[in-house]
Protein backbone atom coordinates (compact mmCIF):
# COMPACT_ATOMS: atom_id res chain seq x y z
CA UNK A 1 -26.29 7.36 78.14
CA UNK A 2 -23.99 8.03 80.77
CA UNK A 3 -20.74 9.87 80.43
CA UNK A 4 -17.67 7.98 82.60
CA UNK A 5 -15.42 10.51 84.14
CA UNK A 6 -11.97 10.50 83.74
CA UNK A 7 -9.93 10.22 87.02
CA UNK A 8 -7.17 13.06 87.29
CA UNK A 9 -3.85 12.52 87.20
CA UNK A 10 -1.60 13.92 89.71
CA UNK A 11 2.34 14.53 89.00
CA UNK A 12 4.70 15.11 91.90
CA UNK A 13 8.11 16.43 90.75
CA UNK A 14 10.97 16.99 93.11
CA UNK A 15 15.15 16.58 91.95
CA UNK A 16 15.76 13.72 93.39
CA UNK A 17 12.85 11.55 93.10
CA UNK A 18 14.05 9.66 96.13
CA UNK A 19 12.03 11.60 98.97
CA UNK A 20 9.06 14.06 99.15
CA UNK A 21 7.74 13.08 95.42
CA UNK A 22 7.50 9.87 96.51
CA UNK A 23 6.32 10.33 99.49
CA UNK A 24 3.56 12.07 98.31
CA UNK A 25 2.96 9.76 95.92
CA UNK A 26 2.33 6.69 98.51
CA UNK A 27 -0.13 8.88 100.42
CA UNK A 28 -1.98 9.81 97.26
CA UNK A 29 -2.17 6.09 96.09
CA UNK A 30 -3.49 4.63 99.85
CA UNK A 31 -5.80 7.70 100.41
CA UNK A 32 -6.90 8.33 96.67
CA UNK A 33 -7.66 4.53 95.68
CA UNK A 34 -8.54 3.97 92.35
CA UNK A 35 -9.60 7.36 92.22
CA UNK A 36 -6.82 9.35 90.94
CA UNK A 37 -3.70 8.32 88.77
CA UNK A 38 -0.42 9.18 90.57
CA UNK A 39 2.75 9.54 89.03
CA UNK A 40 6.57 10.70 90.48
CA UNK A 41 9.43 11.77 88.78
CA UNK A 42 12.98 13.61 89.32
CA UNK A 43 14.76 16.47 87.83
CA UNK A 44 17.57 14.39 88.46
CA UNK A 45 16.72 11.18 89.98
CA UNK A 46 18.97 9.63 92.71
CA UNK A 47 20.28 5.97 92.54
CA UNK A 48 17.69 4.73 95.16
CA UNK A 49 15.07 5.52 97.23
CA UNK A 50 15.44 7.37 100.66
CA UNK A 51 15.61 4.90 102.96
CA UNK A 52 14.55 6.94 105.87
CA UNK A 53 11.48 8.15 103.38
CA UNK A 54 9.98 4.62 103.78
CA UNK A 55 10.71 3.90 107.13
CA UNK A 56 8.88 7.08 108.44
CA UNK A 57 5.97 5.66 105.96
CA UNK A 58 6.33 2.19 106.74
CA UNK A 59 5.07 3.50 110.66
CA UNK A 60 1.83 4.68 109.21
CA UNK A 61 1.30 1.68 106.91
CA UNK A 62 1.97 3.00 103.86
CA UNK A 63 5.18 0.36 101.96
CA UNK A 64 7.21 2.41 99.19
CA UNK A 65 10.21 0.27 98.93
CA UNK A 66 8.59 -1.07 95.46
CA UNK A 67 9.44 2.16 94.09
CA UNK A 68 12.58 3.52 92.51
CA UNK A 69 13.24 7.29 91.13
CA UNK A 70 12.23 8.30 87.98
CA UNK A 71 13.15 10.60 85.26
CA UNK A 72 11.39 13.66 84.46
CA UNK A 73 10.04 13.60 80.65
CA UNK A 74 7.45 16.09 79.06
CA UNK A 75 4.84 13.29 78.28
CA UNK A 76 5.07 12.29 81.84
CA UNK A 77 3.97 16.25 82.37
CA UNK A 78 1.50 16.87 79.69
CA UNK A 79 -0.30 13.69 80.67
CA UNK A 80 -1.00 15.26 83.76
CA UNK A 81 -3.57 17.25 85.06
CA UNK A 82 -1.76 18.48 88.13
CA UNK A 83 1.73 19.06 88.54
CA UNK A 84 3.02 19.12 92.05
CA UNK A 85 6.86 20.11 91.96
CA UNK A 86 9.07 19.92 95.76
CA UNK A 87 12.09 22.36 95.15
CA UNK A 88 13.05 21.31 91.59
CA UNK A 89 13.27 25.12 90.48
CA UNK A 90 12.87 25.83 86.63
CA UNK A 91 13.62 21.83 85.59
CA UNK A 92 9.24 21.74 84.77
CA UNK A 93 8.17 22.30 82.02
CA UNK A 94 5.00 24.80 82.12
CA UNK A 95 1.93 23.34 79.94
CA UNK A 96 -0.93 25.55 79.36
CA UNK A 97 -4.45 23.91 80.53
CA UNK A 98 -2.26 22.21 83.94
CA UNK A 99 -2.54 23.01 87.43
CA UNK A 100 0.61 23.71 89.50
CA UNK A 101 1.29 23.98 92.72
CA UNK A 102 5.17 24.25 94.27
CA UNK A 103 4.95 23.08 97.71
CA UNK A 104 7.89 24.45 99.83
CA UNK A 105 8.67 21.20 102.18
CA UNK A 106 11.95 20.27 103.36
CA UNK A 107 14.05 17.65 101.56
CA UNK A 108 14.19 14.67 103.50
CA UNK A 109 17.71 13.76 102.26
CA UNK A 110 20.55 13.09 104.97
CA UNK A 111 18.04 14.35 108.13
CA UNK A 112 16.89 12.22 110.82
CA UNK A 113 13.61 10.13 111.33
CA UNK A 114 12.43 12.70 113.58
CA UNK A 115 12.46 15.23 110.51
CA UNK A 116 11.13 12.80 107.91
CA UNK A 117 8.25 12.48 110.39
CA UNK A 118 7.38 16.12 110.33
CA UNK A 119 8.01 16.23 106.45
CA UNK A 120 6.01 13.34 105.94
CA UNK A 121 3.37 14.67 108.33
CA UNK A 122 3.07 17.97 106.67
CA UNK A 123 2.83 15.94 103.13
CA UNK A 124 0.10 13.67 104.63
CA UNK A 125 -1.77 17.07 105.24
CA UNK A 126 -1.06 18.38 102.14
CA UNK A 127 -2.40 15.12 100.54
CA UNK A 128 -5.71 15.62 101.87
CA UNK A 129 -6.27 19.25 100.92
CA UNK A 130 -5.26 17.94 97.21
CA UNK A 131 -8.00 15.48 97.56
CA UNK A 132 -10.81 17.84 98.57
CA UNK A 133 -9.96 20.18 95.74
CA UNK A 134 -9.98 17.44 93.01
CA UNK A 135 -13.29 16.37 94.95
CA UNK A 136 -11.81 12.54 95.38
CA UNK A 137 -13.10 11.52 98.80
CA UNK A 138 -10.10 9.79 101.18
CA UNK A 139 -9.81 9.55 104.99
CA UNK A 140 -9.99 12.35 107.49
CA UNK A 141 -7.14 15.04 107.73
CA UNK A 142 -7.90 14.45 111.49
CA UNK A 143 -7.25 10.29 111.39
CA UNK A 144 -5.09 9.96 113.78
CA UNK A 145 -1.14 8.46 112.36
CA UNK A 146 -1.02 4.81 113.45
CA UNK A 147 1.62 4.11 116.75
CA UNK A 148 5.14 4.70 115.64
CA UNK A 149 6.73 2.52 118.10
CA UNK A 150 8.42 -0.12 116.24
CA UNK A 151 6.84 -3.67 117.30
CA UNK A 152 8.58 -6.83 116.85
């Protein structure tokens, strides 16, 4: 008899919700697959999501305008198996048996595409390190980012 293994479930935390958790999130779900179960939540989730957020992943294929900030509850955290917070200070709660990690990145709110690039590049990065360690395959680190010039 063989034993199925459960996929891990990764948590990414951040106050808003509107950003970097979601960001992350959309790179987890295109480069994890089926693979891993990805979740996103606020401390205090904004009204909608960052619109310069999904235009800066809209240029490297990646569509997030199907999702909308979320509140942070416990269950949402103890059903993980990784919690990822951006910035949200103390507002996690700590489980024992998780994994944390904080990951200082800027917030994306109110800057430039320019800067949502670079945040979005260093959480694309990021992504791919989090997928080695929870040994779920997903594309190269290296991969080139698809063109960013806007095509009609």
């Amino acid at each position: 008899m063989t034993t199925v293994e459960q996929k891990p479930s990764v948590l990414f935390v951040c106050v808003h919700n509107a950003g970097r958790s979601q960001m992350a999130a959309g790179f987890l779900r295109e480069l994890g697959g089926d693979r891993v179960e990805v979740r996103s939540a606020g401390s205090e989730p904004g009204k909608m999501l960052n619109p310069t957020a999904a235009e800066a992943m809209a240029e490297v294929g990646i569509d997030i305008t199907d999702q909308h900030p979320k509140i942070l509850t416990l269950d949402t955290v103890k059903n993980s198996d990784v919690v990822i917070t951006m910035g949200c200070g103390d507002a996690c709660p700590i489980f024992p048996g998780k994994r944390y990690e904080d990951w200082d990145l800027d917030d994306p709110a109110g800057q430039g595409i320019e800067t949502v690039r670079t945040i979005r590049d260093d959480i694309r990065a990021r992504i791919h390190d989090l997928l080695t360690s929870l040994s779920v395959s997903g594309a190269s680190a290296d991969d080139p980012l698809p063109d960013r010039t806007p095509h009609d």
